[in-house]
PDB file of N, CA and C in Angstrom:
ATOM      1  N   UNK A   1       0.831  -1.186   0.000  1.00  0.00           N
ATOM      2  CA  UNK A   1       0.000   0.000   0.000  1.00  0.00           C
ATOM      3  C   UNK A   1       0.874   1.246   0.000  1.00  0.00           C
ATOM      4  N   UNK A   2       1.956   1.312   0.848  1.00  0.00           N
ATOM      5  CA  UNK A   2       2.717   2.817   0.653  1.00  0.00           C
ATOM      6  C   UNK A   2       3.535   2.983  -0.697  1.00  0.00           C
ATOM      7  N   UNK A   3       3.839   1.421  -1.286  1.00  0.00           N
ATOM      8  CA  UNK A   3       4.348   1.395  -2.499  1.00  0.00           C
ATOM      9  C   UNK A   3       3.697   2.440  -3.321  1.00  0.00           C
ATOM     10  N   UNK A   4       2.331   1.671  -3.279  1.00  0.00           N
ATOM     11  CA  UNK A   4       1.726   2.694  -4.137  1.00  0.00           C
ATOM     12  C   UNK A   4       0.833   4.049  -4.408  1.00  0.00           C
ATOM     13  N   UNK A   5       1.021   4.318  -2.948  1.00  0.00           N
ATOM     14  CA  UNK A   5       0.912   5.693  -2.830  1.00  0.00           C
ATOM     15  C   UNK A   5       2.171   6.200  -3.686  1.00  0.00           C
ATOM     16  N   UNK A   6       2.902   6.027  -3.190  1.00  0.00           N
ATOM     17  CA  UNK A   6       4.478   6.462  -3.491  1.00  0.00           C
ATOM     18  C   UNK A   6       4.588   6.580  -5.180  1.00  0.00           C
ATOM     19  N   UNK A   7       4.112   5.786  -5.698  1.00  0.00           N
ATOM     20  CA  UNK A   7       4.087   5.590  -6.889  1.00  0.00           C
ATOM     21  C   UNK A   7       2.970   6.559  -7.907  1.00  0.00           C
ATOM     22  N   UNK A   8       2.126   6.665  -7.310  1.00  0.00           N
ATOM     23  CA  UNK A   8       0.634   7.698  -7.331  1.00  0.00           C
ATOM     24  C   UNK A   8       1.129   8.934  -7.278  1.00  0.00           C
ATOM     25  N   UNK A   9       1.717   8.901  -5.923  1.00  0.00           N
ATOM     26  CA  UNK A   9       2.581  10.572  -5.527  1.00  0.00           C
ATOM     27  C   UNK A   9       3.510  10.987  -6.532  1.00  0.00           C
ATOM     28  N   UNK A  10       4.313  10.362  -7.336  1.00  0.00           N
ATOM     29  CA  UNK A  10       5.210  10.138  -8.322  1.00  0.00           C
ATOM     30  C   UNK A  10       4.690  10.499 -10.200  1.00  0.00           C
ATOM     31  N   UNK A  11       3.623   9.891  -9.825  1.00  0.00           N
ATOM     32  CA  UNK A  11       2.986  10.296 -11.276  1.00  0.00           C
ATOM     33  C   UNK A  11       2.127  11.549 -11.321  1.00  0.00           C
ATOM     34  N   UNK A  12       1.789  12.013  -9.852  1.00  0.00           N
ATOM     35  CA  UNK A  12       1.001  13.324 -10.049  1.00  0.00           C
ATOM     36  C   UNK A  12       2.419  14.964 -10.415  1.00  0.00           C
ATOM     37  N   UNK A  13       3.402  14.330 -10.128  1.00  0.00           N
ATOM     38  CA  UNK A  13       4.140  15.635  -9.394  1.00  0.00           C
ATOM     39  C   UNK A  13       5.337  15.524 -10.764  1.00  0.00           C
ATOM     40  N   UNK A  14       5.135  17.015 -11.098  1.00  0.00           N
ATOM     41  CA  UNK A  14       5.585  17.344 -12.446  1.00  0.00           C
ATOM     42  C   UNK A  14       6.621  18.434 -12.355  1.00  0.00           C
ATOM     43  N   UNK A  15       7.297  18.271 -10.915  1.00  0.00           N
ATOM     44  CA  UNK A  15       8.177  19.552 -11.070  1.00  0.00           C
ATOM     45  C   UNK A  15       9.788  18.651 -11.563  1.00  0.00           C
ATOM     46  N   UNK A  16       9.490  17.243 -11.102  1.00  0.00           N
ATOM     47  CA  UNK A  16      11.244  16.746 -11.573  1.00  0.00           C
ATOM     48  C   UNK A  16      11.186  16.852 -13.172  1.00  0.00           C
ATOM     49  N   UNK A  17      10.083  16.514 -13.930  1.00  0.00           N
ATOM     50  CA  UNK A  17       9.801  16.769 -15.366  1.00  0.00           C
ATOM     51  C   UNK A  17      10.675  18.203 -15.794  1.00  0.00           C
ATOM     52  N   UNK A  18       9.894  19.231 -15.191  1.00  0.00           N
ATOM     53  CA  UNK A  18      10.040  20.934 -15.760  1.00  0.00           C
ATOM     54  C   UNK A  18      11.295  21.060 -15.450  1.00  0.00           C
ATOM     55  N   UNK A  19      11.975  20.489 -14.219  1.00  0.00           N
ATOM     56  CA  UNK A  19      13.381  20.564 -14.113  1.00  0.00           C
ATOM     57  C   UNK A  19      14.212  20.186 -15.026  1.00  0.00           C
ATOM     58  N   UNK A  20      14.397  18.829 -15.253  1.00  0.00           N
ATOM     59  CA  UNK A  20      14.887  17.766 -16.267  1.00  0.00           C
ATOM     60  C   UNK A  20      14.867  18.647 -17.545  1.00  0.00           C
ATOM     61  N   UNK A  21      13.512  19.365 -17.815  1.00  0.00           N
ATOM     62  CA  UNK A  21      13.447  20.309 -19.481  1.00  0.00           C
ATOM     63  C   UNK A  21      14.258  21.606 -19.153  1.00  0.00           C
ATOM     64  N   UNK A  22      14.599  21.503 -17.843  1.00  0.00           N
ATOM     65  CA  UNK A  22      15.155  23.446 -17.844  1.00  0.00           C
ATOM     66  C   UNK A  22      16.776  22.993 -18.087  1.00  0.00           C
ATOM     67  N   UNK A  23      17.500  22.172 -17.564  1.00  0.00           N
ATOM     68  CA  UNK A  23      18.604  21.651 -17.663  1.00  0.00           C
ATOM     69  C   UNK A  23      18.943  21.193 -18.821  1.00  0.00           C
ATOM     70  N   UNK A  24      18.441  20.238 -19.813  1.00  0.00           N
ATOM     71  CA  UNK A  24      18.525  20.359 -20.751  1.00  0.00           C
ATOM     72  C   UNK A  24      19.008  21.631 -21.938  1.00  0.00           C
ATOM     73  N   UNK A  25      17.350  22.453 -21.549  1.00  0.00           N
ATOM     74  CA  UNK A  25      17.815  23.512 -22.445  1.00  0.00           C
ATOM     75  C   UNK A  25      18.435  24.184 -21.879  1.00  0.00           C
ATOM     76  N   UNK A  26      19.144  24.646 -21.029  1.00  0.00           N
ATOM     77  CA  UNK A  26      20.224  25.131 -20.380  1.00  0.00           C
ATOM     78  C   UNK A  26      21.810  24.499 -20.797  1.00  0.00           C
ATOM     79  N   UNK A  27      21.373  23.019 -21.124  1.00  0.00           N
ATOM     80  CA  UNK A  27      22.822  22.630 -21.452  1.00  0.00           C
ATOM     81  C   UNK A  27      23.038  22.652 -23.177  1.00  0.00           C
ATOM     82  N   UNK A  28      22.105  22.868 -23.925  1.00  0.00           N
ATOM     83  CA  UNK A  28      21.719  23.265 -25.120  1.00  0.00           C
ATOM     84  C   UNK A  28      22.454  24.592 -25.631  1.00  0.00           C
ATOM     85  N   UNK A  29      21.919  25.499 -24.805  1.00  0.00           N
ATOM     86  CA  UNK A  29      22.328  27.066 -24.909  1.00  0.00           C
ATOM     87  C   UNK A  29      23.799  27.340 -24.611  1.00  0.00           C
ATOM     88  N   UNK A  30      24.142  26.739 -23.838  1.00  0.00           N
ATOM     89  CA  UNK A  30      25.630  27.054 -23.165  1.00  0.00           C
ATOM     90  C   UNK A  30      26.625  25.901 -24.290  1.00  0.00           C
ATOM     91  N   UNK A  31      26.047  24.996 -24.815  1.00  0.00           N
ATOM     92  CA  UNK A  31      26.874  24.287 -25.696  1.00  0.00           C
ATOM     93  C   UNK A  31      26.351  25.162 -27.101  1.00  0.00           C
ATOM     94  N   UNK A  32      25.850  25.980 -27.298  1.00  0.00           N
ATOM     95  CA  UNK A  32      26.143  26.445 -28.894  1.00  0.00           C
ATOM     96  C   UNK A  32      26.386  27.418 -28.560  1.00  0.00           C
ATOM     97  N   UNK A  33      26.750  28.166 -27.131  1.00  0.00           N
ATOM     98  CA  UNK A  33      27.596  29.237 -26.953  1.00  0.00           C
ATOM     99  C   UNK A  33      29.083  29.270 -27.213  1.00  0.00           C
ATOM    100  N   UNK A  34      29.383  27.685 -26.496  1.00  0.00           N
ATOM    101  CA  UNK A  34      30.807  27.503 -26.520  1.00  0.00           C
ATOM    102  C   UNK A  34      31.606  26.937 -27.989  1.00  0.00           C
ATOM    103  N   UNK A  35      30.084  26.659 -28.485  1.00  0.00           N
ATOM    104  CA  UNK A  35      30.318  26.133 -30.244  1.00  0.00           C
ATOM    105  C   UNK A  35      30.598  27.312 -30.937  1.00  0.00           C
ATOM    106  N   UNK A  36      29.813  28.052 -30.777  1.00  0.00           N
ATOM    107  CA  UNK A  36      30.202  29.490 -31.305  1.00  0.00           C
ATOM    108  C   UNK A  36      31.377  30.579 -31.228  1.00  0.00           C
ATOM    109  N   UNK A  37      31.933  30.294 -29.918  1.00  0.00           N
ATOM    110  CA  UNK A  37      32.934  31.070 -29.414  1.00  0.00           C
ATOM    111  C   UNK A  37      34.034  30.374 -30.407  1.00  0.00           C
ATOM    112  N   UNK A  38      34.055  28.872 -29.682  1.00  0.00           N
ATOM    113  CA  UNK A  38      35.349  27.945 -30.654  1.00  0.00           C
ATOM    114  C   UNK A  38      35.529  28.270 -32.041  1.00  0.00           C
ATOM    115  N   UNK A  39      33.892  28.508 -33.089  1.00  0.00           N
ATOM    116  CA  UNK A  39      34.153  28.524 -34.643  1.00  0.00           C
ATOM    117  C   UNK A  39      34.609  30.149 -34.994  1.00  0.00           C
ATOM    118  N   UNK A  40      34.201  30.920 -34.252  1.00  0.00           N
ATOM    119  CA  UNK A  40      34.817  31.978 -34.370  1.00  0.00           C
ATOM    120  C   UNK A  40      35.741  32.946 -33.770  1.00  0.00           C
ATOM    121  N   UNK A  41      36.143  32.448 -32.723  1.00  0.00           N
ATOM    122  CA  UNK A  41      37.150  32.567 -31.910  1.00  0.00           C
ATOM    123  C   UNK A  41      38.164  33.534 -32.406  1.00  0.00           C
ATOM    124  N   UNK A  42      38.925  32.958 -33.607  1.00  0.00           N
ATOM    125  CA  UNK A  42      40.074  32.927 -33.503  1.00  0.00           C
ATOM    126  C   UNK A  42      39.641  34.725 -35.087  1.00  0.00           C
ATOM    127  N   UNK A  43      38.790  34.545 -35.490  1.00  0.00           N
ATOM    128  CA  UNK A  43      38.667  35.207 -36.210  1.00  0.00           C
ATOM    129  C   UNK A  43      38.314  36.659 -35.628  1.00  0.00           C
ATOM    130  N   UNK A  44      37.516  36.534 -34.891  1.00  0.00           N
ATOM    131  CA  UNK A  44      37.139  37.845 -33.393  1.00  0.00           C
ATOM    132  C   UNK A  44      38.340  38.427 -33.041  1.00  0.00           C
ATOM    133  N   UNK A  45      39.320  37.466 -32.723  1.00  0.00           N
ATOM    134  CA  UNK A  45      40.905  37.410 -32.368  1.00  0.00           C
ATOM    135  C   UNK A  45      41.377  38.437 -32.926  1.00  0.00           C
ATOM    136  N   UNK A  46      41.097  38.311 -34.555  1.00  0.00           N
ATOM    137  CA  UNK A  46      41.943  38.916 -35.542  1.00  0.00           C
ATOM    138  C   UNK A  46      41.574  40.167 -35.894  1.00  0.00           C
ATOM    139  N   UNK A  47      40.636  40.630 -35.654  1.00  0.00           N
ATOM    140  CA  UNK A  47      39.422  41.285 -35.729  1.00  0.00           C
ATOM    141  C   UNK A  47      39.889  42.700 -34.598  1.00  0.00           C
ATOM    142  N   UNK A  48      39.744  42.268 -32.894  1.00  0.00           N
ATOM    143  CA  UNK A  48      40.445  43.257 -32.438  1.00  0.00           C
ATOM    144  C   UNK A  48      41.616  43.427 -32.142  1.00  0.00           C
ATOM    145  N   UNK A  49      42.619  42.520 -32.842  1.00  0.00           N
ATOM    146  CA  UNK A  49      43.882  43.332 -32.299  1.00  0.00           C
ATOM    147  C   UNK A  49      44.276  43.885 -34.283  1.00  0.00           C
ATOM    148  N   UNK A  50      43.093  43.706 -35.176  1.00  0.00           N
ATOM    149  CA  UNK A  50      43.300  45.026 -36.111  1.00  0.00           C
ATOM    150  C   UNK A  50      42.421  46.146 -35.886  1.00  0.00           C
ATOM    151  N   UNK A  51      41.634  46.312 -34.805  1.00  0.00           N
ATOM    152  CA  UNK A  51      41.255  47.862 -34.341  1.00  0.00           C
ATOM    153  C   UNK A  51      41.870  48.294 -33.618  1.00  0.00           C
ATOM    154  N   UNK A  52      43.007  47.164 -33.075  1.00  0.00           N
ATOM    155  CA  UNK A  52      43.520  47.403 -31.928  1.00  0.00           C
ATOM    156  C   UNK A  52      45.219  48.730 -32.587  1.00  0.00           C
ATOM    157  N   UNK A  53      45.456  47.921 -33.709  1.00  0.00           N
ATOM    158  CA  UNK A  53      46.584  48.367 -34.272  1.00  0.00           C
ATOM    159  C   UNK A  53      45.711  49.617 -34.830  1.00  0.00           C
ATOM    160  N   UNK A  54      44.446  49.959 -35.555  1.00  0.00           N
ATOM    161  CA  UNK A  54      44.477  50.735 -36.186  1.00  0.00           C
ATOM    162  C   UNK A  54      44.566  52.185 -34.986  1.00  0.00           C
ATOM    163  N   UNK A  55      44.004  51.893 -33.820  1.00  0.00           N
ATOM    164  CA  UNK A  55      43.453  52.863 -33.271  1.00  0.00           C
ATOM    165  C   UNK A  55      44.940  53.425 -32.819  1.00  0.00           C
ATOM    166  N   UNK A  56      46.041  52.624 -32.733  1.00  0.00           N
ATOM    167  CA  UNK A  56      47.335  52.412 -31.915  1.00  0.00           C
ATOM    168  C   UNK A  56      48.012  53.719 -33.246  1.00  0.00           C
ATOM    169  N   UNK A  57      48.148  53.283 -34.471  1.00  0.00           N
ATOM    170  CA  UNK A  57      48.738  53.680 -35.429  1.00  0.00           C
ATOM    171  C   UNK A  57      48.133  55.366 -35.861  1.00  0.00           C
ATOM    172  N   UNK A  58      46.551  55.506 -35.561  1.00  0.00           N
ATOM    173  CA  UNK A  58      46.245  56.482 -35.926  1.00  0.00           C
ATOM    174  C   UNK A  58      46.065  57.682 -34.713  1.00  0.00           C
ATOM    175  N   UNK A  59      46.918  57.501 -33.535  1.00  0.00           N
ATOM    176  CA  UNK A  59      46.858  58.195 -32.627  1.00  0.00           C
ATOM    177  C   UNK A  59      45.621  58.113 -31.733  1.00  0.00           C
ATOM    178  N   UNK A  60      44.837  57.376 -31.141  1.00  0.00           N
ATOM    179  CA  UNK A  60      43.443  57.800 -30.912  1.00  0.00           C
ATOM    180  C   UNK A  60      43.634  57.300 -30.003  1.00  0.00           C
ATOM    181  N   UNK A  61      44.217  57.267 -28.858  1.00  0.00           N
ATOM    182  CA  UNK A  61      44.096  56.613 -27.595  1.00  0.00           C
ATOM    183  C   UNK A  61      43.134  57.541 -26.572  1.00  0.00           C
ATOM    184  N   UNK A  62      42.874  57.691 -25.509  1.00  0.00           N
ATOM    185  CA  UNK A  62      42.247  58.232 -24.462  1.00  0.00           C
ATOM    186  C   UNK A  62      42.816  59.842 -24.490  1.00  0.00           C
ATOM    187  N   UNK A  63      42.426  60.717 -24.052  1.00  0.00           N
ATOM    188  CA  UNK A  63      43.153  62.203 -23.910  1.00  0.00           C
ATOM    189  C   UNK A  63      43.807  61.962 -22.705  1.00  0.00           C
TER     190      UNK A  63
END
């Protein structure tokens, strides 16, 4: 009998469900963040240290 309460109690209660879906898409988001960073990484890279030179070369630092 407490088995199956237990078991009853188990099929009504839907918060380990909504959890299980938040983690997921949580581990979803943060892996095509880090997919994203990796494929373009290196190009971002290249990207500011040539604003980095231009700003360096054309005088424009802070007053």
């Amino acid at each position: 009998m407490l088995i199956s309460n237990l078991m009853a109690r188990f099929n009504r209660e839907e918060d380990g469900l909504a959890l299980t879906e938040y983690l997921i898409l949580l581990g979803l988001l943060v892996g095509g963040v880090v997919a994203a960073v990796l494929l373009i990484g290196g190009d971002l890279n290249a990207a500011w240290t040539s604003w980095s030179d231009w700003f360096a070369s054309n005088n424009l630092g802070a007053p």
